[in-house]
Protein backbone atom coordinates (compact mmCIF):
# COMPACT_ATOMS: atom_id res chain seq x y z
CA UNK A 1 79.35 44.18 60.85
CA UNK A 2 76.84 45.39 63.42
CA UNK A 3 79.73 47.18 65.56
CA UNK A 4 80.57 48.55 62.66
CA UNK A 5 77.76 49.82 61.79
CA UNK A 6 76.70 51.58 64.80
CA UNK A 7 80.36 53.43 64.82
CA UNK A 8 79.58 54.81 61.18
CA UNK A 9 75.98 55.41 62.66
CA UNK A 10 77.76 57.61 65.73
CA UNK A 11 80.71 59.10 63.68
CA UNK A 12 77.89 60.41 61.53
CA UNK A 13 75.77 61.47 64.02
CA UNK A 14 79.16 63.32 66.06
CA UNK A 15 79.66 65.07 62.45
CA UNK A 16 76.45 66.02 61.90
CA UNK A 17 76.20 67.80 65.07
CA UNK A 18 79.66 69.38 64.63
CA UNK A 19 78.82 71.08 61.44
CA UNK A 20 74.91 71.91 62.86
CA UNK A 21 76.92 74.13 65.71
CA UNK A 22 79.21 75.65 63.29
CA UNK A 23 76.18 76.71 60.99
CA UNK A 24 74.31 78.18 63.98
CA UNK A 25 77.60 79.62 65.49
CA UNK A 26 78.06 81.56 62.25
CA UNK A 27 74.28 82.63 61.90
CA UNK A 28 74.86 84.13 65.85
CA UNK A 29 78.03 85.86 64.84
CA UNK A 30 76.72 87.88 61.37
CA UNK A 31 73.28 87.73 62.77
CA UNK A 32 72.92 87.61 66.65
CA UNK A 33 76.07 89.36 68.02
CA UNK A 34 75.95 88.85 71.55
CA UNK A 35 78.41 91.04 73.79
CA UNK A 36 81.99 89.63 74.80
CA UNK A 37 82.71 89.12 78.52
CA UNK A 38 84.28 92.22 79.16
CA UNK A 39 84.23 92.95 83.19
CA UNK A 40 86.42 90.93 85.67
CA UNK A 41 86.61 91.33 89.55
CA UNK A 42 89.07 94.58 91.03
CA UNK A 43 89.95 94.18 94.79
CA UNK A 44 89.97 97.84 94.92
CA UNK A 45 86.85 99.16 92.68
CA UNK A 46 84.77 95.67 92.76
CA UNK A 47 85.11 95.55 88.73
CA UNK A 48 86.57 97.21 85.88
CA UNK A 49 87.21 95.61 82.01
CA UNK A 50 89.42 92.66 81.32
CA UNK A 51 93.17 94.06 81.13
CA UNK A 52 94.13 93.95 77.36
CA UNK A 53 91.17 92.42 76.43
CA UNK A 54 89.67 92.61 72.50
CA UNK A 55 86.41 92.19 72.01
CA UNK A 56 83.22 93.51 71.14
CA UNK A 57 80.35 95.51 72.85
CA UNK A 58 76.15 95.10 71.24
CA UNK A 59 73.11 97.36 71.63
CA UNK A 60 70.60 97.26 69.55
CA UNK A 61 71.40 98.12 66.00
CA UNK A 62 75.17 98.48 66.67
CA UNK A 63 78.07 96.20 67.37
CA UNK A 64 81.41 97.92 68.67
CA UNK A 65 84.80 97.04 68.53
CA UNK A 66 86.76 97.27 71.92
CA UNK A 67 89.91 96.46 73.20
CA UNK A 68 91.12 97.38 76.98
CA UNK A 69 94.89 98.40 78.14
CA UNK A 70 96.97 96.56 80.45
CA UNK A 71 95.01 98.23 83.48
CA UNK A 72 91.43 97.16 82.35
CA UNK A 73 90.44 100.99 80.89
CA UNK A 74 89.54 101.90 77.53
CA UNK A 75 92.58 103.39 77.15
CA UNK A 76 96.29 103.30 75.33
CA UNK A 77 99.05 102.08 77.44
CA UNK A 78 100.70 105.21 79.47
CA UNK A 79 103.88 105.67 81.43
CA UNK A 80 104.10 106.32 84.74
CA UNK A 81 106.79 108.38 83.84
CA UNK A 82 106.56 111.94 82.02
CA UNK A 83 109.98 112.41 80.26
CA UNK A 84 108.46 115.11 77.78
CA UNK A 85 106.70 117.26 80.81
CA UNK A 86 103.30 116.97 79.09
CA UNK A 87 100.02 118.36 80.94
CA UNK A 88 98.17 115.46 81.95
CA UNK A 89 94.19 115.10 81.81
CA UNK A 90 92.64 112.46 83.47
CA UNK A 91 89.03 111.74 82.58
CA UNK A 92 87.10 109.57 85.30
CA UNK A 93 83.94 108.27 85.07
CA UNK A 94 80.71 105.92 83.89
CA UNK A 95 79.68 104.98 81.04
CA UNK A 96 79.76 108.11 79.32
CA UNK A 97 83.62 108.41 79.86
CA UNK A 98 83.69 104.41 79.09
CA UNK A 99 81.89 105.21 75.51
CA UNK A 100 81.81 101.91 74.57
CA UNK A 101 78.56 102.79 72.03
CA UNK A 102 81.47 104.11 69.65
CA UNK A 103 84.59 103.25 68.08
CA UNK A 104 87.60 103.86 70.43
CA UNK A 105 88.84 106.72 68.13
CA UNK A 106 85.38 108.62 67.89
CA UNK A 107 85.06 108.52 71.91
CA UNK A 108 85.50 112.01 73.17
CA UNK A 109 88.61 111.75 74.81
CA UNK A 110 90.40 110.43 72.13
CA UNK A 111 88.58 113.37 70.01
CA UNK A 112 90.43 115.41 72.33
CA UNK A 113 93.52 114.09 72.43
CA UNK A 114 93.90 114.41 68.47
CA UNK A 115 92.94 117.59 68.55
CA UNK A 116 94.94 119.07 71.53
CA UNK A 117 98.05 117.06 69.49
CA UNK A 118 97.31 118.98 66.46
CA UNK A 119 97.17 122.44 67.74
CA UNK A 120 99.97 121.76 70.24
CA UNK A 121 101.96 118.90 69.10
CA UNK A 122 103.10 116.61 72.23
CA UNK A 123 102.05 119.57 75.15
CA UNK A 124 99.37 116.91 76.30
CA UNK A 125 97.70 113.46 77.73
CA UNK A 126 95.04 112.32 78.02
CA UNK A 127 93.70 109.59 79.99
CA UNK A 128 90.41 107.44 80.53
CA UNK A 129 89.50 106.36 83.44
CA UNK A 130 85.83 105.50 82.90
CA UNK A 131 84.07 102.23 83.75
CA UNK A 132 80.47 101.65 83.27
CA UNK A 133 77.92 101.87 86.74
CA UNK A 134 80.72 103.19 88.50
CA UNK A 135 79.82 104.86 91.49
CA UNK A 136 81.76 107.70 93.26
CA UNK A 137 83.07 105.63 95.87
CA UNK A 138 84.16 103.78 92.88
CA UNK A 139 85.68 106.83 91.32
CA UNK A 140 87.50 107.97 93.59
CA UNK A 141 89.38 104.18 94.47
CA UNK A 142 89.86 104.27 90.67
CA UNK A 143 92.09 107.71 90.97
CA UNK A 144 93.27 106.74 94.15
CA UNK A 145 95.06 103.25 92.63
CA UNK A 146 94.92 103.89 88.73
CA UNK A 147 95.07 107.50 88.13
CA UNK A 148 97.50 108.91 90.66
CA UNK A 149 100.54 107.88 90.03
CA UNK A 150 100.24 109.24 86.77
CA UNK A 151 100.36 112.84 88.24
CA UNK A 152 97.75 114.47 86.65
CA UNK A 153 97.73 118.32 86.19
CA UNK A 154 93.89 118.22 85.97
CA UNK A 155 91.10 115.70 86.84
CA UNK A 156 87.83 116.05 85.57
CA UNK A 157 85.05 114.04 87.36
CA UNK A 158 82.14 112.90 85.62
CA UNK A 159 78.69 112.46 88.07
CA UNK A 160 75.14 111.30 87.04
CA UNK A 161 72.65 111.75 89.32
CA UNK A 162 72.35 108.34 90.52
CA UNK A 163 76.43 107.59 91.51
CA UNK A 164 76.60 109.56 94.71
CA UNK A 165 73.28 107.35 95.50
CA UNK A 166 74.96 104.26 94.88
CA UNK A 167 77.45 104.56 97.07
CA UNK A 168 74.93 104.21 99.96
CA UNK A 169 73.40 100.54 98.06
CA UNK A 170 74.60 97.51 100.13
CA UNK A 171 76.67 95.65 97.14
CA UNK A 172 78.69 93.00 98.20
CA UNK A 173 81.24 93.46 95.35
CA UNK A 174 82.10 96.80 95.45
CA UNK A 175 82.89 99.49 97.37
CA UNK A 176 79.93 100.95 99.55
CA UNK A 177 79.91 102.95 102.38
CA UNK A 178 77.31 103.30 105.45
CA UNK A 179 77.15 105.50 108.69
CA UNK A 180 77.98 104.26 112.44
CA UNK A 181 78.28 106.58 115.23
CA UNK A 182 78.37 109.54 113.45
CA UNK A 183 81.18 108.21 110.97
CA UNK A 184 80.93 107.15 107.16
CA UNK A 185 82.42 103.41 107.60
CA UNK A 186 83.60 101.10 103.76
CA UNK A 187 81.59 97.85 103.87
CA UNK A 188 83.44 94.69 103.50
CA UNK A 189 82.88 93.81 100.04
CA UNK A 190 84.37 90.65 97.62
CA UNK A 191 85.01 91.11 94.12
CA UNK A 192 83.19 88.55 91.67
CA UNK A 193 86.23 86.93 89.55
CA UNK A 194 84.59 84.81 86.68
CA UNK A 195 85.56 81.56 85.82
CA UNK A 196 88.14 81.42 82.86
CA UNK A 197 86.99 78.77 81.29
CA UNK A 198 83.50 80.48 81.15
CA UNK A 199 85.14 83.44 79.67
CA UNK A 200 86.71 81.38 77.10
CA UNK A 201 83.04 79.87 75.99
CA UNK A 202 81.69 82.79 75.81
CA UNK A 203 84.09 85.04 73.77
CA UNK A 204 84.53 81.94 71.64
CA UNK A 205 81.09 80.16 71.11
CA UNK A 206 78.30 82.69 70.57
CA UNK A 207 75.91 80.06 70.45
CA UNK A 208 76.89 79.28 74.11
């Protein structure tokens, strides 16, 4: 009878913490939104966002929807190929290409793209390349491996005033560049991969 007691005593201490976490893990998720994990390590640009990854972004007073292509850009899936001979614009850039305060269709280069389809039905492309903090050096690596082999007939670069300044920052996970003898040498840098498992806490328990 004791044994048994203490078992009902656990099993209804286990459930009472069970539905305790589920209470607070739905006051967190219509109350507290807390942003997804949405960056994973690049061996090329140090970071960009998870490749087809759905989640959602938080500042104050707004949560976003966002979902990633199968390269890690906000972004629809592209081909390589261009069987319809459409002019190709590739946008790079930071955060403000990124746009992840808005709605994928209200970000400006899918404004753009509806609007170039409209007045000239299937003549263009459009492409995002932008990842938030990105540097130049960045920028460039993320033509160089991403956007080139798309061919793009124009390229538009998007600088702030801090991203040529960056590239100069010792970072040991992304591309950075310093000077020896009179030559601009890349620093040896190591991407940070997160664990999975973390990932998978944190998209999944907001209380976490």
């Amino acid at each position: 009878d004791k044994i048994n007691k203490i078992r009902n005593n656990l099993f209804a201490l286990i459930l009472s913490i069970i539905v305790f976490l589920i209470f607070l893990e739905i006051i967190f998720r219509v109350f507290f939104p807390v942003t997804d994990a949405l960056y994973i390590g690049d061996q090329n640009l140090g970071s960009k966002f998870i490749p087809n990854k759905s989640g959602i972004n938080v500042i104050p007073g707004k949560k976003t929807d966002v979902k990633f292509n199968s390269e890690g850009f906000r972004d629809l899936n592209h081909e390589v190929n261009n069987p319809l001979n459409k002019y190709r614009i590739a946008f790079i850039g930071d955060s403000y290409v990124a746009s992840l305060q808005v709605d994928f269709e209200e970000t400006f280069t899918q404004l753009l793209a509806k609007k170039l389809d409209k007045d000239y039905s299937r003549k263009f492309e459009i492409f995002n390349f932008g990842i938030p903090s990105y540097s130049t050096a960045q920028e460039y690596f993320a033509y160089k491996y991403y956007a080139e082999k798309y061919k793009p007939d124009l390229v538009y670069l998007f600088v702030f005033t801090n991203d040529p300044y960056d590239n100069c920052l010792p970072d040991g996970t992304k591309p950075t560049y310093y000077i020896k003898n009179n030559s601009v040498m890349l620093r040896e840098f190591h991407p940070k991969y997160p664990n999975k498992f973390l990932i998978f806490i944190a998209d999944n328990f907001k209380t976490s």
